[in-house]
N, C-alpha and C. Protein backbone atom coordinates (compact mmCIF):
# COMPACT_ATOMS: atom_id res chain seq x y z
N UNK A 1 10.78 29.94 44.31
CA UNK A 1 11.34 29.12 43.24
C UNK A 1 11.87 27.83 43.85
N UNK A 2 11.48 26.77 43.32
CA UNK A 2 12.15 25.44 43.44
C UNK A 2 13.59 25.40 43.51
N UNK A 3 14.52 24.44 44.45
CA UNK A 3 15.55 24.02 44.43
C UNK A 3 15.64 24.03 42.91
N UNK A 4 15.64 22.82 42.69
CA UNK A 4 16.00 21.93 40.92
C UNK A 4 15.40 23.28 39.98
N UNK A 5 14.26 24.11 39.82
CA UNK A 5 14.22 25.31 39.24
C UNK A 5 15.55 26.31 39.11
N UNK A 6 16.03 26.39 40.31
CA UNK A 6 16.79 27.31 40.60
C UNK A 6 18.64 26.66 40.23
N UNK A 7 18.80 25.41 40.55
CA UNK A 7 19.50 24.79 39.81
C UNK A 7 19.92 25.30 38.76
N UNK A 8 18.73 24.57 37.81
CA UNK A 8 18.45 24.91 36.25
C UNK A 8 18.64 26.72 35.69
N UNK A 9 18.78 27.49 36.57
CA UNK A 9 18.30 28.81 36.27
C UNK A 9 20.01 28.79 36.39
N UNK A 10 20.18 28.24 37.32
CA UNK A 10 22.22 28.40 37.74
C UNK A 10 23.21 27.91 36.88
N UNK A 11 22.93 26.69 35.82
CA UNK A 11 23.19 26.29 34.91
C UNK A 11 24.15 25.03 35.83
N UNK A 12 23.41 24.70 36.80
CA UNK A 12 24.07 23.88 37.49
C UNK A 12 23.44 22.44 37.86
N UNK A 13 24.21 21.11 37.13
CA UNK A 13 23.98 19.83 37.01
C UNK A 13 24.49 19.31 38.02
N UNK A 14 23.41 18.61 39.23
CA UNK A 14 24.22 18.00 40.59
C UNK A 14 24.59 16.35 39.88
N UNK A 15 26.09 16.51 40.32
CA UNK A 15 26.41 15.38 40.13
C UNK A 15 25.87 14.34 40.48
N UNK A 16 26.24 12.38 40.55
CA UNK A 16 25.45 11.30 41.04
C UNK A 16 26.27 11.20 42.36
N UNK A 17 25.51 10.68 43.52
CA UNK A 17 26.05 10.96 44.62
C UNK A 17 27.07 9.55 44.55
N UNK A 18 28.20 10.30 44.92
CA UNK A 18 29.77 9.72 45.11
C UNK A 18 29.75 8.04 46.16
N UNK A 19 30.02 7.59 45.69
CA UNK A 19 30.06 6.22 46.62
C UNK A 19 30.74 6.18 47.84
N UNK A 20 30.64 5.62 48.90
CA UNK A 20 31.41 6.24 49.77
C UNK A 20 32.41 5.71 50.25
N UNK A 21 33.46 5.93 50.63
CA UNK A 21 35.03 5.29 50.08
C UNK A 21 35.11 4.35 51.79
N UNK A 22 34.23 4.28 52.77
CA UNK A 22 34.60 3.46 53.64
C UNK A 22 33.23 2.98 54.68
N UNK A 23 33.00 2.76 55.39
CA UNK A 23 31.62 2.37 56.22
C UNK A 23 30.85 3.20 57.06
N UNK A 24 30.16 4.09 56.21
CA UNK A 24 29.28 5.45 55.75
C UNK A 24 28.43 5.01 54.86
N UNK A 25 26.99 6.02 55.47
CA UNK A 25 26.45 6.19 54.15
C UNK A 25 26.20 7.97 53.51
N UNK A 26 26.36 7.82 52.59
CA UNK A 26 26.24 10.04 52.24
C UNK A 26 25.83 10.49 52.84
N UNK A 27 24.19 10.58 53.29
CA UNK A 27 23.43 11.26 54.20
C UNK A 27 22.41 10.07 55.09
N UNK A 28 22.45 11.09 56.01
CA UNK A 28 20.90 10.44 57.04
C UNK A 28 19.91 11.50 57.36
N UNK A 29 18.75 11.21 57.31
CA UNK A 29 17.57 11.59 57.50
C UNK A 29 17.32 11.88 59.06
N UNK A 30 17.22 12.40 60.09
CA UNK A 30 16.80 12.38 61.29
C UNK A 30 16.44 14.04 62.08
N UNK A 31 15.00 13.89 62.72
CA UNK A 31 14.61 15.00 63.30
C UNK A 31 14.88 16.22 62.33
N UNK A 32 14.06 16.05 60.98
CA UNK A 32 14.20 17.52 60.53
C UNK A 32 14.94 17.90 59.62
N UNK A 33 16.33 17.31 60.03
CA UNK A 33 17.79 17.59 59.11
C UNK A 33 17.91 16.39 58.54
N UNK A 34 18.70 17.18 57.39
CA UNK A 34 19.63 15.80 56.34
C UNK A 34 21.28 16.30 56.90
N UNK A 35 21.58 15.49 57.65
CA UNK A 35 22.93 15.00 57.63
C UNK A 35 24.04 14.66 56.69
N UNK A 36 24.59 15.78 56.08
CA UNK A 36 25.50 14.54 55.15
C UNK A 36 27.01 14.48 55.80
N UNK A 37 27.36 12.59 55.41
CA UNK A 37 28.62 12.70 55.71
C UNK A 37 29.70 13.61 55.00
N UNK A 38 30.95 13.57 55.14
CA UNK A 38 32.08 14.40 54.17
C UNK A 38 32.20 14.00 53.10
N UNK A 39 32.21 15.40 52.12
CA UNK A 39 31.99 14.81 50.76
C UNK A 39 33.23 15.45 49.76
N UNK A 40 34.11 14.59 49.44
CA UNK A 40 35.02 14.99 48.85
C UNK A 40 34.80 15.77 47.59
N UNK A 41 35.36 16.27 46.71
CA UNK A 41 35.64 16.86 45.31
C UNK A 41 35.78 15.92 44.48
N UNK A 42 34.83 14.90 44.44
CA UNK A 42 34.84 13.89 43.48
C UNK A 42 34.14 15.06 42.36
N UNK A 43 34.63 14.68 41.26
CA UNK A 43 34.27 15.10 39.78
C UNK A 43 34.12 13.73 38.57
N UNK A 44 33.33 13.06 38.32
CA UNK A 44 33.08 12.19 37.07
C UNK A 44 34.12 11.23 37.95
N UNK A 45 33.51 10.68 38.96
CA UNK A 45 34.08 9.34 40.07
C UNK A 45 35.84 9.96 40.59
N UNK A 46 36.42 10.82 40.38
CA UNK A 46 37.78 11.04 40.95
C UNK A 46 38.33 11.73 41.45
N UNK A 47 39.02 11.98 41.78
CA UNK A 47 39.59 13.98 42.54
C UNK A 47 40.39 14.67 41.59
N UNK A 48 39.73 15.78 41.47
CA UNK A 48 40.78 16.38 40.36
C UNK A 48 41.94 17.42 40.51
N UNK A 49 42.52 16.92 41.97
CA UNK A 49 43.20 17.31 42.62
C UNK A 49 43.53 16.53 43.92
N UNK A 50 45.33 16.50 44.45
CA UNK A 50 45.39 15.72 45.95
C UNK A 50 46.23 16.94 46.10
N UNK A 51 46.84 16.68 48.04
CA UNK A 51 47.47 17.69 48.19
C UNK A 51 47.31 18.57 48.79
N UNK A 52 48.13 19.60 49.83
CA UNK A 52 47.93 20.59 50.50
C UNK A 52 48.04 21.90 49.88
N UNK A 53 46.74 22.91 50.15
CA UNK A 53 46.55 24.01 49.56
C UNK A 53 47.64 24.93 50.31
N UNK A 54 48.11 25.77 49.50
CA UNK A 54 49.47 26.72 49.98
C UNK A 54 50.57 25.87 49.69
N UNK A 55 50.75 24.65 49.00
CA UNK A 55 52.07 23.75 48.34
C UNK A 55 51.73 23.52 46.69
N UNK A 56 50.70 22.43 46.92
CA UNK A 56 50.12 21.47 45.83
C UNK A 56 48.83 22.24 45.16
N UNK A 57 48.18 22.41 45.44
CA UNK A 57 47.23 23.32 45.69
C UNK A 57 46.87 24.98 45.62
N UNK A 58 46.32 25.75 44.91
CA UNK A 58 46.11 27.18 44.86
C UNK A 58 44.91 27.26 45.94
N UNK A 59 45.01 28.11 46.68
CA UNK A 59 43.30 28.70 47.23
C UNK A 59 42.86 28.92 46.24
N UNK A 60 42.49 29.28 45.04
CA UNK A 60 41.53 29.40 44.20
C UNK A 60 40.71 28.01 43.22
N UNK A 61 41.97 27.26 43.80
CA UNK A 61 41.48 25.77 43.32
C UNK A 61 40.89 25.50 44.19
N UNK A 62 40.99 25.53 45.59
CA UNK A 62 40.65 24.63 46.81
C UNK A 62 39.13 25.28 47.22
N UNK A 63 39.40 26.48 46.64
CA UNK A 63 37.69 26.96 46.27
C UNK A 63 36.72 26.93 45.82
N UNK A 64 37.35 26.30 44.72
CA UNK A 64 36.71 25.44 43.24
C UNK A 64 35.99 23.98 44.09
N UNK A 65 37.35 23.45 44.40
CA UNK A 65 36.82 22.09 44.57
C UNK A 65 35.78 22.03 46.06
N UNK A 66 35.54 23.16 46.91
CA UNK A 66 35.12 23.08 48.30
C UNK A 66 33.45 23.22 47.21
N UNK A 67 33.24 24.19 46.72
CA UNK A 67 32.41 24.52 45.26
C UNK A 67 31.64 22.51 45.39
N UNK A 68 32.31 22.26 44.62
CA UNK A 68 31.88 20.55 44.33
C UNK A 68 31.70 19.82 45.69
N UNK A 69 32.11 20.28 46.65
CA UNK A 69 32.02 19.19 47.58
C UNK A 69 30.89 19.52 48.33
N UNK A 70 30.45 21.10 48.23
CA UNK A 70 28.89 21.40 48.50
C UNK A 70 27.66 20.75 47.65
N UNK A 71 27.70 20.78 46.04
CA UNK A 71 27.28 20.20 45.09
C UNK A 71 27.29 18.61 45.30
N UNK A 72 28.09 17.74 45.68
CA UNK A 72 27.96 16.69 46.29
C UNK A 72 27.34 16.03 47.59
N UNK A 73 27.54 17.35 48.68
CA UNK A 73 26.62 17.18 49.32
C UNK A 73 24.98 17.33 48.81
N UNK A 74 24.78 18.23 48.29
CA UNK A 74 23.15 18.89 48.08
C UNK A 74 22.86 17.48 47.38
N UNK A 75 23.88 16.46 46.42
CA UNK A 75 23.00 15.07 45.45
C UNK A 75 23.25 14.37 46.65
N UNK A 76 23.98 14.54 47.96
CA UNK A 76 23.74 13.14 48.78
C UNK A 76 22.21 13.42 49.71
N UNK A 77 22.12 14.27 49.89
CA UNK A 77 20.98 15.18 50.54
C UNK A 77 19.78 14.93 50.40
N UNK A 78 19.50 15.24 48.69
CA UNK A 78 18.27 15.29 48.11
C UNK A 78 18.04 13.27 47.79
N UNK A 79 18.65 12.60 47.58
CA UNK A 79 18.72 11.09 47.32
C UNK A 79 17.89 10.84 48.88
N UNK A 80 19.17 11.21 49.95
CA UNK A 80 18.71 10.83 51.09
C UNK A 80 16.82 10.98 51.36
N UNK A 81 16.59 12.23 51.18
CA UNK A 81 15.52 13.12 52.00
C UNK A 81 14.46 12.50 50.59
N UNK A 82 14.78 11.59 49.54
CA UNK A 82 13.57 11.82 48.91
C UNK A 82 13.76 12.59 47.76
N UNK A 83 14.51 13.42 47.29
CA UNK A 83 14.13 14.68 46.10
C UNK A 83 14.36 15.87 46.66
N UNK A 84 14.84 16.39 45.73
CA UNK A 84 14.84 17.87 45.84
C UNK A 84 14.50 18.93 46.44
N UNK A 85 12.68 18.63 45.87
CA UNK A 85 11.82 19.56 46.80
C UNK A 85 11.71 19.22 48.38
N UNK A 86 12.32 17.66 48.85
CA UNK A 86 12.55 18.30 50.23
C UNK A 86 13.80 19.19 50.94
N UNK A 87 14.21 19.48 50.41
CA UNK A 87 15.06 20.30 51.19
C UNK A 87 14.62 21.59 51.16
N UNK A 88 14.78 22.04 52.60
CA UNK A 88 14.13 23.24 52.40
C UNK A 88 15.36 24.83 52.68
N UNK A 89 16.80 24.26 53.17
CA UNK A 89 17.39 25.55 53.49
C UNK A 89 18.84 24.58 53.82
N UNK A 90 19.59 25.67 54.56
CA UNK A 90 21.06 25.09 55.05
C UNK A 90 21.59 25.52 56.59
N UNK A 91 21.39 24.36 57.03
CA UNK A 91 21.51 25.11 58.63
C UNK A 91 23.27 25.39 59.20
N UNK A 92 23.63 24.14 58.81
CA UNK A 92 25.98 24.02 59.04
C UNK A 92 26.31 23.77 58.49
N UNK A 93 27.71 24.30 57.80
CA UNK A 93 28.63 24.19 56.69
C UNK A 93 29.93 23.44 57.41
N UNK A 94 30.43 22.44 57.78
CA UNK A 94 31.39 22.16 58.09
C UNK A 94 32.62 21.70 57.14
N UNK A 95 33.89 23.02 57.32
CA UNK A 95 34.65 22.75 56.16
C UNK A 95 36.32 22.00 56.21
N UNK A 96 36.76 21.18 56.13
CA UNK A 96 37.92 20.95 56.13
C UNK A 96 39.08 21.03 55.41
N UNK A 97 40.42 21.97 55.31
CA UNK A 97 41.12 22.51 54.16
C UNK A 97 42.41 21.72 54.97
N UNK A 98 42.79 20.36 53.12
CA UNK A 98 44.19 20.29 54.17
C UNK A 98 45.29 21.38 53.72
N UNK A 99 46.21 21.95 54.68
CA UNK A 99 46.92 23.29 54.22
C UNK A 99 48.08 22.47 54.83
N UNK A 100 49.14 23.52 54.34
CA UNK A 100 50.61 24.20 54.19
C UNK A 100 50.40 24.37 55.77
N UNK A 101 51.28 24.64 56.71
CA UNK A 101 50.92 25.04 58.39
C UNK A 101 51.31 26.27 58.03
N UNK A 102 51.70 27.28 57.12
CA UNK A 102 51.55 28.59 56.69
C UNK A 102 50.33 29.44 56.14
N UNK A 103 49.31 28.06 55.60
CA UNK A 103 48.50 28.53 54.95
C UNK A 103 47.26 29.08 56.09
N UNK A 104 46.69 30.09 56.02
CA UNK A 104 45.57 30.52 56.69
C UNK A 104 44.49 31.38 56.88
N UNK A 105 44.46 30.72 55.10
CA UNK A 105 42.94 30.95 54.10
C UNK A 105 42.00 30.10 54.57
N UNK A 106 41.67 29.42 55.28
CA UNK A 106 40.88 28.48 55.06
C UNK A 106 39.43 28.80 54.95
N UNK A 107 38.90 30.19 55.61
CA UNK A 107 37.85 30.64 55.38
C UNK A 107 37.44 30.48 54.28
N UNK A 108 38.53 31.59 53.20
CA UNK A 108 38.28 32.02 52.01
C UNK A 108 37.90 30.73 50.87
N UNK A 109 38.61 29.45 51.46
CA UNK A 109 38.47 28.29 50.79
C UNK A 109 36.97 27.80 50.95
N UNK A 110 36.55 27.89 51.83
CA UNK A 110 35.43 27.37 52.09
C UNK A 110 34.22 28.18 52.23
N UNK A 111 34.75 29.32 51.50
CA UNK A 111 33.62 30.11 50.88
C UNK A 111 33.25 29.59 49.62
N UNK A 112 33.98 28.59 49.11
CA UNK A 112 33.35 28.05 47.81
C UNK A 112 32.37 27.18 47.96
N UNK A 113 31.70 26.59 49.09
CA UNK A 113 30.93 25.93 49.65
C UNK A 113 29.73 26.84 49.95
N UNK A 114 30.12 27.92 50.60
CA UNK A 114 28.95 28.53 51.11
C UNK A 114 28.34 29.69 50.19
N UNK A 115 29.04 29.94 49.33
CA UNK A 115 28.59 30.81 48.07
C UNK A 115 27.64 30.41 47.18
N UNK A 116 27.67 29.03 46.92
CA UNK A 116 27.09 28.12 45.94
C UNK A 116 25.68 27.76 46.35
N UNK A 117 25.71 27.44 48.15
CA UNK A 117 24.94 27.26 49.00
C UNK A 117 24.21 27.91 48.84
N UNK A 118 24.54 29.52 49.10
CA UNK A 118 23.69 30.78 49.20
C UNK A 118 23.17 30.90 47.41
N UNK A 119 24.04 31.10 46.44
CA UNK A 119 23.28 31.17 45.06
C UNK A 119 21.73 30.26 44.73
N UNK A 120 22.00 28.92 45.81
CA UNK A 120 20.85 28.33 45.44
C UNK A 120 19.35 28.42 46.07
N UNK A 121 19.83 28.53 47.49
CA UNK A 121 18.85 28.80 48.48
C UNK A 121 18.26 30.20 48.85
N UNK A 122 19.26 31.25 48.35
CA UNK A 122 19.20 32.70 48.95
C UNK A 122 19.04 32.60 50.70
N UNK A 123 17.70 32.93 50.83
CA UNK A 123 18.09 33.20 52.27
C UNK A 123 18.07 32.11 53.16
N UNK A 124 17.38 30.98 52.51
CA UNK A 124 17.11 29.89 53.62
C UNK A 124 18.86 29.30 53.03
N UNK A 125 19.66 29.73 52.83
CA UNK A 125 21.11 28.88 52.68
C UNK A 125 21.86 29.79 53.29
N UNK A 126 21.69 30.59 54.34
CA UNK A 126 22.24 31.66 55.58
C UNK A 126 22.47 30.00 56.08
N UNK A 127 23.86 30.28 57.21
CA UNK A 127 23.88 28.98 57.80
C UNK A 127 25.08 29.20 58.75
N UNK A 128 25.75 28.64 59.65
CA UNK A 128 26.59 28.54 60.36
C UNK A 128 27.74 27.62 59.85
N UNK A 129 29.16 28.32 60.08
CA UNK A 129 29.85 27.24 59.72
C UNK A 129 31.34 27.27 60.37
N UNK A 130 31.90 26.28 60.08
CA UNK A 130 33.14 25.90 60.57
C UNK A 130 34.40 25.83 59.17
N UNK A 131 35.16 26.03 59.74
CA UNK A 131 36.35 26.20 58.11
C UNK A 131 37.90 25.69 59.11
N UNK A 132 38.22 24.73 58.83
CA UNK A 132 39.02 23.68 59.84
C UNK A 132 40.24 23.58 58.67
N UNK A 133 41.76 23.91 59.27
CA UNK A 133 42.96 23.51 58.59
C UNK A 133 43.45 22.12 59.32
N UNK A 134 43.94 21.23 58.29
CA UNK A 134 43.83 19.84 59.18
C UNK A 134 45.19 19.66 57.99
N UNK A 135 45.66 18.54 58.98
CA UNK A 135 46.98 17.88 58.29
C UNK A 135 47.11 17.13 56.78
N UNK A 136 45.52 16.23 56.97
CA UNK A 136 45.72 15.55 55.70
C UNK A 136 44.27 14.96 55.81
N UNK A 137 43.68 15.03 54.62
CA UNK A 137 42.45 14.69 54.22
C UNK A 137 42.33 13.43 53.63
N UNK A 138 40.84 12.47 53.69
CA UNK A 138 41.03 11.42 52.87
C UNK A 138 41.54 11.23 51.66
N UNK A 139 41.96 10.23 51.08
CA UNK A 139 42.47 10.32 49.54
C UNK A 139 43.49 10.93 49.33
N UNK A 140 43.83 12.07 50.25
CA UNK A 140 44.94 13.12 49.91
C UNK A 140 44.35 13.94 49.17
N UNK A 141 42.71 14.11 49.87
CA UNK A 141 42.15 15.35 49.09
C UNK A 141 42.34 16.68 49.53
N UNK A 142 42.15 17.53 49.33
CA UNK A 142 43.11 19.10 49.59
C UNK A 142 41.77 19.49 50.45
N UNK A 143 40.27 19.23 50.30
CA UNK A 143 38.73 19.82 50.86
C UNK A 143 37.62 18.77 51.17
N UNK A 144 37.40 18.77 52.09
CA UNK A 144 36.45 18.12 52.34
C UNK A 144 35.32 19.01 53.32
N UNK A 145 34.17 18.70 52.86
CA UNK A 145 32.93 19.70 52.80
C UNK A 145 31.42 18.97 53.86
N UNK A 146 30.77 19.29 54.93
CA UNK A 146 29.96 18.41 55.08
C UNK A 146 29.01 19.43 55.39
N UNK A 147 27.64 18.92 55.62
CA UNK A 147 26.58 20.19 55.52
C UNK A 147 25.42 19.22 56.36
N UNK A 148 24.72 20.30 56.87
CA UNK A 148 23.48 19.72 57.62
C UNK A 148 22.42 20.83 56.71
N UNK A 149 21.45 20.21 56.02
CA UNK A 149 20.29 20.53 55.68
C UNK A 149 19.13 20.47 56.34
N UNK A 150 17.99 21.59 56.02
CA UNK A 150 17.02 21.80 56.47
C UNK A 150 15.62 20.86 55.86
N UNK A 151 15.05 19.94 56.74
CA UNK A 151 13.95 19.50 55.34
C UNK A 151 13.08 20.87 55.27
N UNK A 152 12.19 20.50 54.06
CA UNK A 152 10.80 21.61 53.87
C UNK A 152 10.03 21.19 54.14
């Protein structure tokens, strides 16, 4: 089944890829992989959330929004690479949660990234990843999400 098939089967509309808030571009194309830079929890151009998860923040939100910041990657991805049908899988999930210095979910947060990943790809969205608690995120966003794709 097609990416964008499988999308559609998910009831899931990839957003327009997010502009990028400094001197970046979303993704790059090179040897194979789509590169994307970090892609915040923009929703309809804004964050619908700032703030450290375990204060400002629920882990179940920061799950939500890690959720969108995969979905943002996959529209910077597919723009980059051409369309859809090139992508062919998900090789690294790199996740960043800004937390509470108590908080130390960050896995669980950034399973909202790799869940979504896996719903779309099944097995070619198996992947390696990183789940990073950091002080403070751009914007004062609570997740930031970056991913290396596979072309097809």
């Amino acid at each position: 089944m097609s990416v964008a098939a499988r999308l559609s089967e998910l009831g899931i509309q990839l957003p327009d890829v997010a502009a990028p808030v400094a001197a970046y571009v979303p993704a790059v194309v090179h040897g194979g992989l789509i590169y994307t830079s970090g892609q915040l929890p923009f929703a309809a151009g804004a964050l619908p959330a700032t703030g450290k998860v375990g204060v400002e923040v629920t882990a179940e939100g920061a799950k939500a929004y890690a959720r969108t910041c995969a979905l943002n990657a996959l529209a910077a991805a597919a723009a980059a690479a051409g369309g859809l049908e090139k992508i062919g899988g998900v090789l690294r999930v790199g996740g960043f949660v800004a937390s509470d210095p108590a908080f130390t979910g960050q896995p669980g947060v950034i399973n909202g990234a790799s869940d979504v990943l896996g719903e779309i790809f099944g097995d070619a969205g198996v992947h390696a990843r990183a789940a990073v608690g950091v002080a403070v995120l751009p914007l004062d966003s609570p997740v930031e999400v970056e991913v290396t794709f596979i072309l097809a």
